[in-house]
N, C-alpha and C. Protein backbone atom coordinates (compact mmCIF):
# COMPACT_ATOMS: atom_id res chain seq x y z
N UNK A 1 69.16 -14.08 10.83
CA UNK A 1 67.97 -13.68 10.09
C UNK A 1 68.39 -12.98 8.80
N UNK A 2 67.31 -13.26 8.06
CA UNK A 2 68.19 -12.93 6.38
C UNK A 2 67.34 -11.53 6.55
N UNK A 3 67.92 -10.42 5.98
CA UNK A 3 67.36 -9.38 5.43
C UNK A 3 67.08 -9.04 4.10
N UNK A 4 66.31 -8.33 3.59
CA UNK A 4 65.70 -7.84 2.12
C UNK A 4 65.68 -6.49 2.08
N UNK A 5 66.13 -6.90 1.26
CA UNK A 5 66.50 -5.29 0.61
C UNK A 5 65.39 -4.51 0.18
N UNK A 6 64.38 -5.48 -0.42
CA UNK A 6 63.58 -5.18 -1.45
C UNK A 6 62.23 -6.10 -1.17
N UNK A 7 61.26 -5.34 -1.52
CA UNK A 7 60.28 -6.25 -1.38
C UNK A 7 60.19 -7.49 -2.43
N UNK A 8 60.35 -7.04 -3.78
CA UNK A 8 60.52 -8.59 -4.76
C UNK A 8 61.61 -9.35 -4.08
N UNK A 9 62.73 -8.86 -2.99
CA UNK A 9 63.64 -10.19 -2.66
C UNK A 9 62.61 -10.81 -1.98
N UNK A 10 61.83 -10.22 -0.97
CA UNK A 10 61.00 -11.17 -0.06
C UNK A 10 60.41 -11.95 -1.03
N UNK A 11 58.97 -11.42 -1.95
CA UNK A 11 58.63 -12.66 -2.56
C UNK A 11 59.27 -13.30 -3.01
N UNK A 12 60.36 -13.41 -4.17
CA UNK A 12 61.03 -14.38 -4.73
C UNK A 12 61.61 -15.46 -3.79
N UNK A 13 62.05 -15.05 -2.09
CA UNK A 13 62.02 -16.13 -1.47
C UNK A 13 61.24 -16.68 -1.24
N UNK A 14 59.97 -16.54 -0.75
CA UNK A 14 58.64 -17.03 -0.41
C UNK A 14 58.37 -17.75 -1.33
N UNK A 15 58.34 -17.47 -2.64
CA UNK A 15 57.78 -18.08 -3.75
C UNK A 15 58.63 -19.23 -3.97
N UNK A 16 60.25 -19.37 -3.67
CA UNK A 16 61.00 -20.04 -3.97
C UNK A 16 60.91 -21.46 -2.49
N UNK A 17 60.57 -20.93 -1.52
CA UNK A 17 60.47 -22.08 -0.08
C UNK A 17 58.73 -22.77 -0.71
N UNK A 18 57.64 -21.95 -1.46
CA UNK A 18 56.77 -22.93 -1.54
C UNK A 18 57.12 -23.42 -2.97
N UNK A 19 57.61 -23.47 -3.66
CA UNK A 19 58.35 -24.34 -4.74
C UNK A 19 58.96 -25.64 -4.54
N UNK A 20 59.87 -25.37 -3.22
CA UNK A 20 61.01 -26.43 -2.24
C UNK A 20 59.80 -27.20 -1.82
N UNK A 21 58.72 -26.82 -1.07
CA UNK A 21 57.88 -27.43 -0.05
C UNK A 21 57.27 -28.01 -1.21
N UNK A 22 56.50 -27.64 -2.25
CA UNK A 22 55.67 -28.61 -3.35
C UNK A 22 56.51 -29.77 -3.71
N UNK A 23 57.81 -29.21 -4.13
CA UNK A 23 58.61 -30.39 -4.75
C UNK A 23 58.94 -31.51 -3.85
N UNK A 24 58.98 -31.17 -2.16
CA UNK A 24 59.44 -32.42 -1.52
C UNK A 24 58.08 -33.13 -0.91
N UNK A 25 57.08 -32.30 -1.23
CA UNK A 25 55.76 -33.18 -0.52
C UNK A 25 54.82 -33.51 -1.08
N UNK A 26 54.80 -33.25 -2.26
CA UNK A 26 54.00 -33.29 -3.89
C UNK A 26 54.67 -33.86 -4.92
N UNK A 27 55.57 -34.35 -4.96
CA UNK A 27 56.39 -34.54 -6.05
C UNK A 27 57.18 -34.12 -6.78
N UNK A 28 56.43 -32.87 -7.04
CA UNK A 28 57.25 -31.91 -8.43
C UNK A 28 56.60 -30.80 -7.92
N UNK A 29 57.24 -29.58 -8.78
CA UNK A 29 57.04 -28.51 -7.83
C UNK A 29 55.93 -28.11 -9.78
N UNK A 30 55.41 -26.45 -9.02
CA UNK A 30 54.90 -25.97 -10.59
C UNK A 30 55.66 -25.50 -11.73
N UNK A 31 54.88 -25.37 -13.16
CA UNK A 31 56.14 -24.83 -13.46
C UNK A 31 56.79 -23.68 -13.73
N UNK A 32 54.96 -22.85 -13.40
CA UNK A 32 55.31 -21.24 -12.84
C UNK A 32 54.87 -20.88 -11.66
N UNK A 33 55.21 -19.83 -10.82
CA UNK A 33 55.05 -19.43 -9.72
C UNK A 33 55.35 -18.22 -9.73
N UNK A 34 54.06 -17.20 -9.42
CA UNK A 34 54.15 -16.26 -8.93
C UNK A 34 53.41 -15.20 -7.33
N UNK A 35 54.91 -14.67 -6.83
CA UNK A 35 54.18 -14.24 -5.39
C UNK A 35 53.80 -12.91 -5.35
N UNK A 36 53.08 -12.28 -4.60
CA UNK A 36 52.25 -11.23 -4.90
C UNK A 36 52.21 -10.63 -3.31
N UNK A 37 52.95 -9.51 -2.64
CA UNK A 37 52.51 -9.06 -1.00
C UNK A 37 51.90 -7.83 -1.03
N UNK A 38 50.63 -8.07 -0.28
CA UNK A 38 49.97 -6.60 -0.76
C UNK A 38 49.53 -6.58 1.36
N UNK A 39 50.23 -5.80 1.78
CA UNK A 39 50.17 -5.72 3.11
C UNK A 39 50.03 -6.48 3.84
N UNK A 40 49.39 -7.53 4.66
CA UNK A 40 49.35 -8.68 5.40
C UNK A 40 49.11 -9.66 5.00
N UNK A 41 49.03 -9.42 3.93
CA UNK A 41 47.94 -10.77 2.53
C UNK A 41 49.46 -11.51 1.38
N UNK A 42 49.62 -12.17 1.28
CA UNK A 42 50.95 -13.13 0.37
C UNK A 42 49.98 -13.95 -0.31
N UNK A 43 49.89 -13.54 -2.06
CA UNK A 43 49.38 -14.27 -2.60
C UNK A 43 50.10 -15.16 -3.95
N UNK A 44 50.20 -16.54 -3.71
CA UNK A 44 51.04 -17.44 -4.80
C UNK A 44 50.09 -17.83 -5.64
N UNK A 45 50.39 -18.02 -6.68
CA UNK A 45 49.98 -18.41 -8.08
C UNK A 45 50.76 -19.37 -8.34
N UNK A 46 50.30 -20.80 -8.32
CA UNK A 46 51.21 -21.89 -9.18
C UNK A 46 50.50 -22.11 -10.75
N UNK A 47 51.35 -22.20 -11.20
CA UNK A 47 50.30 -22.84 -12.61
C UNK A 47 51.87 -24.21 -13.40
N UNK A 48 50.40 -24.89 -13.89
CA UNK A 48 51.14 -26.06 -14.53
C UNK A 48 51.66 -26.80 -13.01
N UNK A 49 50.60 -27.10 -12.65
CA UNK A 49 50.98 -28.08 -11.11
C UNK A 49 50.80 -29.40 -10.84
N UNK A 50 49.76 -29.93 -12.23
CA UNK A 50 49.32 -31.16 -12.21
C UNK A 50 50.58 -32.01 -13.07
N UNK A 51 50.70 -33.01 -12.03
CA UNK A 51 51.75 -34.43 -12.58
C UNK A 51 51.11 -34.67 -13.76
N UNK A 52 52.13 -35.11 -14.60
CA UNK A 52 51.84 -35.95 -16.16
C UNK A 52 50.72 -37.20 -16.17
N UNK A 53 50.66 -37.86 -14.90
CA UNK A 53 48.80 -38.96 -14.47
C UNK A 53 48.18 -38.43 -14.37
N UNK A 54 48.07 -37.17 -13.68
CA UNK A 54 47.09 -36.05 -13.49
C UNK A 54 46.53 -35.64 -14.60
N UNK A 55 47.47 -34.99 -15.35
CA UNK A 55 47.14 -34.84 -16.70
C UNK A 55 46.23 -35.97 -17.38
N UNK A 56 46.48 -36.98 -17.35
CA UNK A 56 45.84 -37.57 -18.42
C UNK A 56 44.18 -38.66 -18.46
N UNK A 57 44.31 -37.89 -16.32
CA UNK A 57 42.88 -38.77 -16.30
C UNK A 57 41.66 -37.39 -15.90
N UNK A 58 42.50 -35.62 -15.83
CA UNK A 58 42.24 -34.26 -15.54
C UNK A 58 40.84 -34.47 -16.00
N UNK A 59 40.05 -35.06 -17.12
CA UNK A 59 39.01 -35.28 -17.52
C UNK A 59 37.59 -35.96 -16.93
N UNK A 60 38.03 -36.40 -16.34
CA UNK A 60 37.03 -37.60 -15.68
C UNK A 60 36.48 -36.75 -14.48
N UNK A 61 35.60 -36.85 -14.27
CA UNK A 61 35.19 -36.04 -12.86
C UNK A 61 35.48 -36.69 -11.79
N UNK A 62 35.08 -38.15 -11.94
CA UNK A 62 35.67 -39.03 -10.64
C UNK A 62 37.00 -38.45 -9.91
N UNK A 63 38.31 -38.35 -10.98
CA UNK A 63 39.77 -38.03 -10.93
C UNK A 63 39.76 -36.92 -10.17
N UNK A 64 39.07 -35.69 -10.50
CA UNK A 64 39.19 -34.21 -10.28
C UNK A 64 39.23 -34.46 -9.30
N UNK A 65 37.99 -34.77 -8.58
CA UNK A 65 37.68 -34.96 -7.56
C UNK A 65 38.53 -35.67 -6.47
N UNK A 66 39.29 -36.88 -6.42
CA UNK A 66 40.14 -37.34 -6.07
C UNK A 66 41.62 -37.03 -5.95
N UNK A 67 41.65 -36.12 -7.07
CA UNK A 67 42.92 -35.50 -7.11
C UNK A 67 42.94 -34.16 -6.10
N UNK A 68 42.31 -33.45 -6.26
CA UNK A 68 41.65 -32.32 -5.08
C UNK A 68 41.75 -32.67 -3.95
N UNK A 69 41.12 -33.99 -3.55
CA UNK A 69 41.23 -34.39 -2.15
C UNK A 69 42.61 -35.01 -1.59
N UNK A 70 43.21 -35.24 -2.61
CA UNK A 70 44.55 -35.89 -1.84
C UNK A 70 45.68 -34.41 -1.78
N UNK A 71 45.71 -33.89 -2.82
CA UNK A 71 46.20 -32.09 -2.77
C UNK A 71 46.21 -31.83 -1.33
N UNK A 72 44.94 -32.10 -1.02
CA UNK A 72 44.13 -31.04 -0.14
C UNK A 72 44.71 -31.72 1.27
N UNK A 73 44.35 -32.89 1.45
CA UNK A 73 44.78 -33.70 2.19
C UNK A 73 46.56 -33.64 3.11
N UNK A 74 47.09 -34.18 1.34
CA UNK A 74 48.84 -33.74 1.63
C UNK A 74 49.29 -32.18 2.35
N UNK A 75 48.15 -31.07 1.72
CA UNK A 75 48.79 -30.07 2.17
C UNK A 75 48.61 -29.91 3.83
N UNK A 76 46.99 -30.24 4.26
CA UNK A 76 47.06 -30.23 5.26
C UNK A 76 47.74 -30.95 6.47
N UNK A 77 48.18 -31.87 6.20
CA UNK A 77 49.16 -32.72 7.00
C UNK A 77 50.42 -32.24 7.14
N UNK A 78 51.39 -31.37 5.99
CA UNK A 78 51.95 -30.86 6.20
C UNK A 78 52.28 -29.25 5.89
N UNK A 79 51.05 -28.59 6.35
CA UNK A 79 51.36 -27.29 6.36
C UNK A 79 52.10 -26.95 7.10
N UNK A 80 51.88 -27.27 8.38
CA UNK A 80 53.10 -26.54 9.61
C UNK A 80 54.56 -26.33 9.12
N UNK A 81 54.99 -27.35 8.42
CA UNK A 81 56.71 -26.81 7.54
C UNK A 81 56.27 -25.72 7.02
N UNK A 82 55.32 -25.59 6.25
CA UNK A 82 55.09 -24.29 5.21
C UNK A 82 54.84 -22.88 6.01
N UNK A 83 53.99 -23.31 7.11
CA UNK A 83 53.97 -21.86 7.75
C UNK A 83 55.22 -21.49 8.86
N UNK A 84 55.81 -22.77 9.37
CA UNK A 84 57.20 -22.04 9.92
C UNK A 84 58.55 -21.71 8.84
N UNK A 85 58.82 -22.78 7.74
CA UNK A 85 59.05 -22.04 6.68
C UNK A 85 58.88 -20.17 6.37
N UNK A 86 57.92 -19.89 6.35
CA UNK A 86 57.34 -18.38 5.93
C UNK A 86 57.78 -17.38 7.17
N UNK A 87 57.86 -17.94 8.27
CA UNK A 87 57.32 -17.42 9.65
C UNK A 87 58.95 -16.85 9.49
N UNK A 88 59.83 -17.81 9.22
CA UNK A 88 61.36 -17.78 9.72
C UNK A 88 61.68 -17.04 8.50
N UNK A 89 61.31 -16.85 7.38
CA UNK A 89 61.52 -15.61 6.46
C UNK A 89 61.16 -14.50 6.37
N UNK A 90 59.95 -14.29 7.06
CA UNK A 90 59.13 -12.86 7.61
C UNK A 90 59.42 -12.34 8.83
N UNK A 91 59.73 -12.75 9.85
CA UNK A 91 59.75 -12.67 10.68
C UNK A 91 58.20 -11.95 11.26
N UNK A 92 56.93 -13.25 10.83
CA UNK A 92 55.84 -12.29 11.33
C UNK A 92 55.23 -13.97 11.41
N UNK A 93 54.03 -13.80 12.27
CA UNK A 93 53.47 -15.32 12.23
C UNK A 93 52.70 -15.18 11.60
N UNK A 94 52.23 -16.55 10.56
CA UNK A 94 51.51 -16.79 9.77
C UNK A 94 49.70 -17.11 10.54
N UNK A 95 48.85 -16.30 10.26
CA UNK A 95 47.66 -16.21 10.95
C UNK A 95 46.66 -17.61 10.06
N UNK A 96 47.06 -17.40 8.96
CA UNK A 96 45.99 -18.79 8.19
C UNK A 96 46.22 -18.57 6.86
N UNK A 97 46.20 -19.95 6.43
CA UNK A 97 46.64 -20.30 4.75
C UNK A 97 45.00 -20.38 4.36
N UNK A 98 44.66 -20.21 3.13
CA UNK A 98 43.82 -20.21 2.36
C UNK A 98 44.11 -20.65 1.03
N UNK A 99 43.39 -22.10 0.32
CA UNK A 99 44.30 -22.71 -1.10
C UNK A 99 42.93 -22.88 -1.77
N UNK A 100 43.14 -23.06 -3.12
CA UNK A 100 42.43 -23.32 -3.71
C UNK A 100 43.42 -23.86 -5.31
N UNK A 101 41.93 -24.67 -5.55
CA UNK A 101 43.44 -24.98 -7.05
C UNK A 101 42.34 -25.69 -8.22
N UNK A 102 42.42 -25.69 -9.41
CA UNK A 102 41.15 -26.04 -10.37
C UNK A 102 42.36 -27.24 -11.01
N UNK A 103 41.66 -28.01 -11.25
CA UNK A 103 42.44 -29.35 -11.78
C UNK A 103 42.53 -29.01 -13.27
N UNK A 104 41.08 -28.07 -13.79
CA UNK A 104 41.01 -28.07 -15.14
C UNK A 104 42.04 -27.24 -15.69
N UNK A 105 42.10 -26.14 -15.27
CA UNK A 105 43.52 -25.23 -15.10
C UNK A 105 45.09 -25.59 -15.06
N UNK A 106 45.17 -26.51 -14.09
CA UNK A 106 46.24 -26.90 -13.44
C UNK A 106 46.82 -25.60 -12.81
N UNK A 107 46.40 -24.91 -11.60
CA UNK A 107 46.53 -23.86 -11.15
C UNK A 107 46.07 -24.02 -9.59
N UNK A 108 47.07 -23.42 -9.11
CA UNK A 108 46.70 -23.49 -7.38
C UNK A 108 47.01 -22.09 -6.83
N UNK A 109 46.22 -21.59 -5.98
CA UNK A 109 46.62 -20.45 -5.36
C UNK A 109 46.19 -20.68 -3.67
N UNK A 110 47.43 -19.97 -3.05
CA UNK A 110 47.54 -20.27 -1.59
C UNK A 110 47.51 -18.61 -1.19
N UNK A 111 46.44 -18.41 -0.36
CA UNK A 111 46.46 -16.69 0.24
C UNK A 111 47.27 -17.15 1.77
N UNK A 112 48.06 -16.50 2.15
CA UNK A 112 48.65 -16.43 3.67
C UNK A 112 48.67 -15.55 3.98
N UNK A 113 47.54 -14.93 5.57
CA UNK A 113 47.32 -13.87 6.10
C UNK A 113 48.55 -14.06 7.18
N UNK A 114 49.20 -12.78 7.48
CA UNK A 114 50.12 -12.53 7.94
C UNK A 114 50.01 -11.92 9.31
N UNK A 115 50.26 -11.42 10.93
CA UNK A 115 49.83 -10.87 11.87
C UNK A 115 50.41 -9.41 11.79
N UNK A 116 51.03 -8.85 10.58
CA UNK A 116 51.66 -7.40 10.68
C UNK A 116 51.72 -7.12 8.85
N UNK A 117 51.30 -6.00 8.40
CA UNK A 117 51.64 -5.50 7.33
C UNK A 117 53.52 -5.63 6.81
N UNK A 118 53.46 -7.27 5.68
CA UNK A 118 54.87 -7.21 5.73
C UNK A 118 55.21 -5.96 4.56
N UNK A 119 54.23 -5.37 3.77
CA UNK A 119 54.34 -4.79 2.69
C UNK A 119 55.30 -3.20 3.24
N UNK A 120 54.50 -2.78 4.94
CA UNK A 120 54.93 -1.18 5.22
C UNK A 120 56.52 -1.50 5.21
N UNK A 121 57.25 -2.20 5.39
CA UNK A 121 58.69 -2.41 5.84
C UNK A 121 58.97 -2.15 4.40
N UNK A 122 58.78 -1.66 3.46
CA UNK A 122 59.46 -1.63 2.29
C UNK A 122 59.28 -0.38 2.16
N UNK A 123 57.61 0.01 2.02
CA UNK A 123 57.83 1.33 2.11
C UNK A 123 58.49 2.49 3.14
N UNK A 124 58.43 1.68 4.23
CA UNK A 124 59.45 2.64 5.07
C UNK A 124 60.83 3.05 4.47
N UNK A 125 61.29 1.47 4.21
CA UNK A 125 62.30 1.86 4.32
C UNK A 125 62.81 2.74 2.89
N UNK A 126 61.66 2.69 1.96
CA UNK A 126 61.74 3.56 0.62
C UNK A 126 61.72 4.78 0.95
N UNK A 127 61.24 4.71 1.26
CA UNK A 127 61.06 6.84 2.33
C UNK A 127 62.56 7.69 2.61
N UNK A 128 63.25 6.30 3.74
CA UNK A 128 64.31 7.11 4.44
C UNK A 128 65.80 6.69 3.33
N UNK A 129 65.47 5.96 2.29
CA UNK A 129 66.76 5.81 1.61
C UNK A 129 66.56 6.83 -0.27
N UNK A 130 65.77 7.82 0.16
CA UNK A 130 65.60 8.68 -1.00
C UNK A 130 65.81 9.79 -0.72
C-alpha cells in the first residue's frame, strides 16, 4: 500500500489514475485536471475533454446530445476499474460516483463520495508532526 505524505500527493494520484482511466476508455485523456478532497467528497475537474469530432459537430444539438450519451454510457460500463482503482489508493470504499459534463464547455466533473473522511488523515497527521 502506497502512503502519502501529503494530502496534494493523494489528489495528484487520484487525479492522475482518472487521467489513465479516460485515456484507455475514452480515447484521450483531458487536457486539464484538477482534484479537490474536502472530507469524504473527491472532486475532479476535467476541462478540454472533448475529441477534435467532438469539437467540430459540439454545435448541433442532435451531437450534444449523443455525445453525452455515449460519455455517459462508456463510463458506466466501466466504472468498476475507476472505483477499485480509487478504493486501492484510499484505502476507503468508494460509496457513489456522481458526473456531469457540458459538451459546450468541454468540461466534466466526477464527485466520489467516500465511506470515511479521507481529508482527517492529513490533518491528523499535521497535528502530531509540528
Amino acid at each position: 500500500m502506497v502512503q502519502f505524505r501529503t494530502k496534494g500527493e493523494l489528489e495528484a494520484a487520484m487525479g492522475n489514475a482518472v487521467l489513465k482511466f479516460e485515456r484507455e476508455y475514452f480515447g484521450r485523456g483531458p487536457r486539464e485536471i484538477s482534484t479537490h478532497m474536502v472530507k469524504d467528497l473527491v472532486l475532479i475537474r476535467q476541462r478540454g475533454i472533448l475529441t477534435p469530432a467532438e469539437e467540430q459537430v459540439r454545435n448541433n444539438p442532435e451531437s450534444v446530445e449523443l455525445i453525452q450519451r455515449l460519455r455517459e454510457t462508456l463510463l458506466r460500463n466501466n466504472q468498476e476499474v475507476l472505483r477499485v482503482t480509487l478504493q486501492n489508493l484510499t484505502q476507503a470504499q468508494v460509496l457513489a460516483l456522481y458526473t456531469d459534463l457540458s459538451v459546450e464547455h468541454s468540461e466534466k466533473f466526477m464527485v466520489f463520495t467516500f465511506d470515511q473522511d479521507l481529508e482527517a488523515r492529513f490533518r491528523r497527521s499535521k497535528r502530531h508532526s509540528g
